[in-house]
C-alpha atoms as a PDB file:
ATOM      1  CA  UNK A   1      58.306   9.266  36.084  1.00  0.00           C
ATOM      2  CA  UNK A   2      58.483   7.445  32.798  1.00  0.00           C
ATOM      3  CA  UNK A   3      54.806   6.511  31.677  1.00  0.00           C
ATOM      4  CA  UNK A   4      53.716   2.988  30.992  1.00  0.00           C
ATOM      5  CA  UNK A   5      52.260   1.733  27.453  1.00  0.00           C
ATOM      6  CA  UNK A   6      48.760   0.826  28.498  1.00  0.00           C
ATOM      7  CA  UNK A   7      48.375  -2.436  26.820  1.00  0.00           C
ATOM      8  CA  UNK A   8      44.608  -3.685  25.637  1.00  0.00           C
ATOM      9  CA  UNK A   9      43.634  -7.303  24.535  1.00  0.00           C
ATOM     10  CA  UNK A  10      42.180  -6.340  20.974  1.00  0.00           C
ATOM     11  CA  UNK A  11      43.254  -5.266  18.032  1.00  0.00           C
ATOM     12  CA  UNK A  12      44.076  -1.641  19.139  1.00  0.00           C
ATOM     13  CA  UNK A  13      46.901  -2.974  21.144  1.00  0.00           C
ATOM     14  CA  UNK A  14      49.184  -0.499  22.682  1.00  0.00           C
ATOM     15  CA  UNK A  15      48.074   2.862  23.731  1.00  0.00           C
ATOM     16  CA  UNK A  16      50.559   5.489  23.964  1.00  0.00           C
ATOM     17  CA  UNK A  17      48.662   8.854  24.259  1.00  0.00           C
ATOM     18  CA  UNK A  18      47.731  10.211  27.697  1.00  0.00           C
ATOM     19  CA  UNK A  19      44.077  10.994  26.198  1.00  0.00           C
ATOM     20  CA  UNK A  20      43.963   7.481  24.599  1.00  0.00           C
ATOM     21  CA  UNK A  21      44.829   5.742  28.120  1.00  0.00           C
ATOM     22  CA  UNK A  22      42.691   7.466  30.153  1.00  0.00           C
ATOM     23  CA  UNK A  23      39.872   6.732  28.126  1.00  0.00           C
ATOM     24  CA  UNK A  24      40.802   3.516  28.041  1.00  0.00           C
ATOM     25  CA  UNK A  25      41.882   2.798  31.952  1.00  0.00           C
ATOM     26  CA  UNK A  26      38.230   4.259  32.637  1.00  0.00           C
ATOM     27  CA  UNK A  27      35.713   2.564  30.181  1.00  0.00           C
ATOM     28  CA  UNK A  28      37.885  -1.148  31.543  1.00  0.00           C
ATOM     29  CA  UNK A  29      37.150  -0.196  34.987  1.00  0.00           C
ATOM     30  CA  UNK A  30      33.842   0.636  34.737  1.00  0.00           C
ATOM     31  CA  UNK A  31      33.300  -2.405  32.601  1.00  0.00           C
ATOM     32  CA  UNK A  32      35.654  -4.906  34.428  1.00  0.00           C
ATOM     33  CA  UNK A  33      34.316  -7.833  36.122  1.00  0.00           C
ATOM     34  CA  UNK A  34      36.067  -8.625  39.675  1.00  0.00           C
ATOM     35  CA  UNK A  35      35.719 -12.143  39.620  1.00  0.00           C
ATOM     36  CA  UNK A  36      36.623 -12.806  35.879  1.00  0.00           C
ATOM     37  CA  UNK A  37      40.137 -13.548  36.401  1.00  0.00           C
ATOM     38  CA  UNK A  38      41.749 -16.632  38.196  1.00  0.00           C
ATOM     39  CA  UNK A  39      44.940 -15.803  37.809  1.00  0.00           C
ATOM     40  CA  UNK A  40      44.319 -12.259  38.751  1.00  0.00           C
ATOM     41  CA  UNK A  41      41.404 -13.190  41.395  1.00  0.00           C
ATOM     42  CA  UNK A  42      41.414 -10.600  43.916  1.00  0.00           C
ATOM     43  CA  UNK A  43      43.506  -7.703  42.142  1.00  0.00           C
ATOM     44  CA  UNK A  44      41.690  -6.593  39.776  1.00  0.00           C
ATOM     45  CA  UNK A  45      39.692  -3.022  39.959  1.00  0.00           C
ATOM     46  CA  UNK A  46      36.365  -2.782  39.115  1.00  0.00           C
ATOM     47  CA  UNK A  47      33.570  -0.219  39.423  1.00  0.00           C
ATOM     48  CA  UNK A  48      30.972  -3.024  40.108  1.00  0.00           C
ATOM     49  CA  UNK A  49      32.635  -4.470  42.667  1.00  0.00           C
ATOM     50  CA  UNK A  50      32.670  -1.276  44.533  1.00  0.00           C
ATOM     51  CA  UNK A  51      28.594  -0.691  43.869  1.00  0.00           C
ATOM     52  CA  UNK A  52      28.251  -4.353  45.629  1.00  0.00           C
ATOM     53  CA  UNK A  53      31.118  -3.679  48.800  1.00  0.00           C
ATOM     54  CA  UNK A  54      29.402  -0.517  49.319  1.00  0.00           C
ATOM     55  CA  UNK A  55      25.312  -0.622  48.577  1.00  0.00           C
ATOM     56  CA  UNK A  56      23.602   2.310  50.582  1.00  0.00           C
ATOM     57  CA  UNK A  57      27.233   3.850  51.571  1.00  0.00           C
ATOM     58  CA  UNK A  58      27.397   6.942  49.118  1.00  0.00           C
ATOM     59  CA  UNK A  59      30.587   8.042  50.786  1.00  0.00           C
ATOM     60  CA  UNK A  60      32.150   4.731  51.011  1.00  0.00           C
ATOM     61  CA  UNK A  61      31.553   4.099  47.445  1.00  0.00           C
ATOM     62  CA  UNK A  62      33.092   7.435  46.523  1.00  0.00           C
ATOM     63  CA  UNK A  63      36.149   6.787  48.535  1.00  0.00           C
ATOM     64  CA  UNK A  64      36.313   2.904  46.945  1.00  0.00           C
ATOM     65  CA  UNK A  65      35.924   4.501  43.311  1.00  0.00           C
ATOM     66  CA  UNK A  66      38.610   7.687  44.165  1.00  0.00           C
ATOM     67  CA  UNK A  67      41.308   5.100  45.551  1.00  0.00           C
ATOM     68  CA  UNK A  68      41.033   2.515  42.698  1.00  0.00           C
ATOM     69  CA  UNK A  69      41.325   5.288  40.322  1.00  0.00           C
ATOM     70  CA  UNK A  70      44.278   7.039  41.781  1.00  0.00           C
ATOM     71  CA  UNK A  71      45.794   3.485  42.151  1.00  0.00           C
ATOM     72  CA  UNK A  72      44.904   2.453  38.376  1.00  0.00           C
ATOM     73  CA  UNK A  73      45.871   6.206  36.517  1.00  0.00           C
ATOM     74  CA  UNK A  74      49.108   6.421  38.405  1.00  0.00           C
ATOM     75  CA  UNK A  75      50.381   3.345  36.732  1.00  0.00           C
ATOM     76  CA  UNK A  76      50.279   4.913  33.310  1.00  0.00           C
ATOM     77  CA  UNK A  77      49.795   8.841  33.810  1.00  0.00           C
ATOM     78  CA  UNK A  78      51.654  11.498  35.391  1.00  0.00           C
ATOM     79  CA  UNK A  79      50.147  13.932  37.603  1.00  0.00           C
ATOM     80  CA  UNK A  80      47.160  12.397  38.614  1.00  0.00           C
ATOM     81  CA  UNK A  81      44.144  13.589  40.642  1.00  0.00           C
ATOM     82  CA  UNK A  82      41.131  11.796  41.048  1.00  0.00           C
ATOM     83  CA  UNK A  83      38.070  14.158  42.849  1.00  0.00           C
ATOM     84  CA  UNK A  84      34.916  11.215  43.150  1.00  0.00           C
ATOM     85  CA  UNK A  85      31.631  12.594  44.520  1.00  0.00           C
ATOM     86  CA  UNK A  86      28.306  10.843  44.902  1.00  0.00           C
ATOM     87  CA  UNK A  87      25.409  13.090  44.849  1.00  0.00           C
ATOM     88  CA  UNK A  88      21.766  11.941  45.444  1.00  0.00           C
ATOM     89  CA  UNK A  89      19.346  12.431  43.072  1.00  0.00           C
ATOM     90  CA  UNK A  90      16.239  14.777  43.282  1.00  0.00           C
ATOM     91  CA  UNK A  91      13.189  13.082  42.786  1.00  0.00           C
ATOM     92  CA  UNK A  92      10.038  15.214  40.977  1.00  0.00           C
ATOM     93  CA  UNK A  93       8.677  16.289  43.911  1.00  0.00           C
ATOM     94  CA  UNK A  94      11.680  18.505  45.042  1.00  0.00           C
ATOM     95  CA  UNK A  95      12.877  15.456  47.692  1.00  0.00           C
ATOM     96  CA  UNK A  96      16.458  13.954  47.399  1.00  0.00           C
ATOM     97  CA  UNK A  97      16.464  10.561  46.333  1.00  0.00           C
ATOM     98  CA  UNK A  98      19.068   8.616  48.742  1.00  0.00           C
ATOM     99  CA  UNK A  99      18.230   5.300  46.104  1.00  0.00           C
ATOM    100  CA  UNK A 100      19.539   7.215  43.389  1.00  0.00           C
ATOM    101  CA  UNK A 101      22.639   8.921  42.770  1.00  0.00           C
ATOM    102  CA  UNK A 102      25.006  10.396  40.885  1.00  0.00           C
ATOM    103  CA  UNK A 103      28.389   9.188  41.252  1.00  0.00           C
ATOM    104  CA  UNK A 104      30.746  11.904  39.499  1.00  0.00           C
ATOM    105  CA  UNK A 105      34.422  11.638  38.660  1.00  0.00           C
ATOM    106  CA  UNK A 106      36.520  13.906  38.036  1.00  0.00           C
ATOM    107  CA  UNK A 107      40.415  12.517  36.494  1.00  0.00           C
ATOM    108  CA  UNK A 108      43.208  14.897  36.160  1.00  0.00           C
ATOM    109  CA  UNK A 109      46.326  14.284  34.369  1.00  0.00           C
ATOM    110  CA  UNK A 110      49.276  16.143  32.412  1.00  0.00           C
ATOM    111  CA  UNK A 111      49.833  15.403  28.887  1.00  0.00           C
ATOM    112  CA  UNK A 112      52.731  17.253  27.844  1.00  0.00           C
ATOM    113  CA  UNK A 113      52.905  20.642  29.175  1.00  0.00           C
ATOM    114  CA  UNK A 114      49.043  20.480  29.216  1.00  0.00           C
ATOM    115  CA  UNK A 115      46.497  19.491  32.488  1.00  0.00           C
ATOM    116  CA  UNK A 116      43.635  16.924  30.976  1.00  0.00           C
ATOM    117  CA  UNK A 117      40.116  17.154  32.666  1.00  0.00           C
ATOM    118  CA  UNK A 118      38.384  13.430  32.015  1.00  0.00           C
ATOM    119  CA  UNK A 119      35.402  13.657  33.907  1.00  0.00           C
ATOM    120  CA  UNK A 120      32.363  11.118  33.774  1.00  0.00           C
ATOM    121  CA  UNK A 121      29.273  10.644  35.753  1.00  0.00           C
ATOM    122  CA  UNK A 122      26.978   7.536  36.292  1.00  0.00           C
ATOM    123  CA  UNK A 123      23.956   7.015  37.728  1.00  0.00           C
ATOM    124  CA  UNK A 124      24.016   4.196  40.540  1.00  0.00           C
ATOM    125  CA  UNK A 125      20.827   2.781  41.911  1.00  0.00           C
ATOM    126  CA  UNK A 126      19.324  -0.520  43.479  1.00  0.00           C
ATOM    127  CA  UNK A 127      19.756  -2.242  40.171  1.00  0.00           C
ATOM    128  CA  UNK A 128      22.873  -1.073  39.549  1.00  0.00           C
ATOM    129  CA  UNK A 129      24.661   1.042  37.194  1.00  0.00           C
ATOM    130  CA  UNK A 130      22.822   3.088  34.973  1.00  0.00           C
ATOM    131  CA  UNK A 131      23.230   6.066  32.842  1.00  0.00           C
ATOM    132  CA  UNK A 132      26.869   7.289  31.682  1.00  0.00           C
ATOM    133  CA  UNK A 133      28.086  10.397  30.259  1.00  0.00           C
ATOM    134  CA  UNK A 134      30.729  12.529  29.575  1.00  0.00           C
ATOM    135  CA  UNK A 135      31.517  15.561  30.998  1.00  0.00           C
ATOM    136  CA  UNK A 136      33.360  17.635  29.128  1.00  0.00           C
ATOM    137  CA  UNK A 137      35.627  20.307  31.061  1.00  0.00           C
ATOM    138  CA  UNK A 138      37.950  23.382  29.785  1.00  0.00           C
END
């Protein structure tokens, strides 16, 4: 399969690299509003939209997030995996914390004769989306 430019709507404008798209594809989904399109009402991806359709459904949520990924990195990157896992939290006490959780994604890719590792995790709770980081993997 021949991979896609990924093209942005700033001054970077086209993104060539595997690394450079995946970065990219993820930070627009995360940050991607559902409804702020009218010409593209109802197809666009977003990782907000999939908090809201699935509040209190760790599992649906990680399915949502998995499927928009694989869907969105298999436009522009070959060999993709997506792994998406929501874990609760554990609160100070030692109990798990169903109202906050950890949703962790795990992208794979190939770039070149090489497999790329981009893997991110957020913190999701009843106000919404919360800490990010990177996760860096070898």
């Amino acid at each position: 399969m021949a991979e896609n430019v990924y093209t942005t709507l700033d001054t970077v404008g086209f993104l060539t690299t595997p690394e450079s798209k995946a970065e990219r594809i993820l930070g627009d989904y995360i940050g991607t509003n559902f409804s702020q399109s009218v010409v593209f009402f109802g197809s666009l991806k977003s990782m907000i939209y999939a908090v809201k359709n699935n509040t209190n459904d760790m599992a649906g949520l990680s399915s949502q997030v998995s499927s928009d990924l694989t869907e969105l990195f298999g436009k522009y990157l070959s060999g993709v995996v997506v792994e998406v896992h929501a874990v609760p939290t554990v609160d100070p006490n030692g109990g798990v914390n169903d109202a906050v959780y950890e949703l962790q994604m795990d992208v794979q890719f190939s770039s070149g004769s090489n497999v790329v590792h981009l893997a991110k995790s957020i913190m999701v709770d009843n106000k919404g989306l919360g800490r990010l980081m990177t996760i860096e993997r070898r």
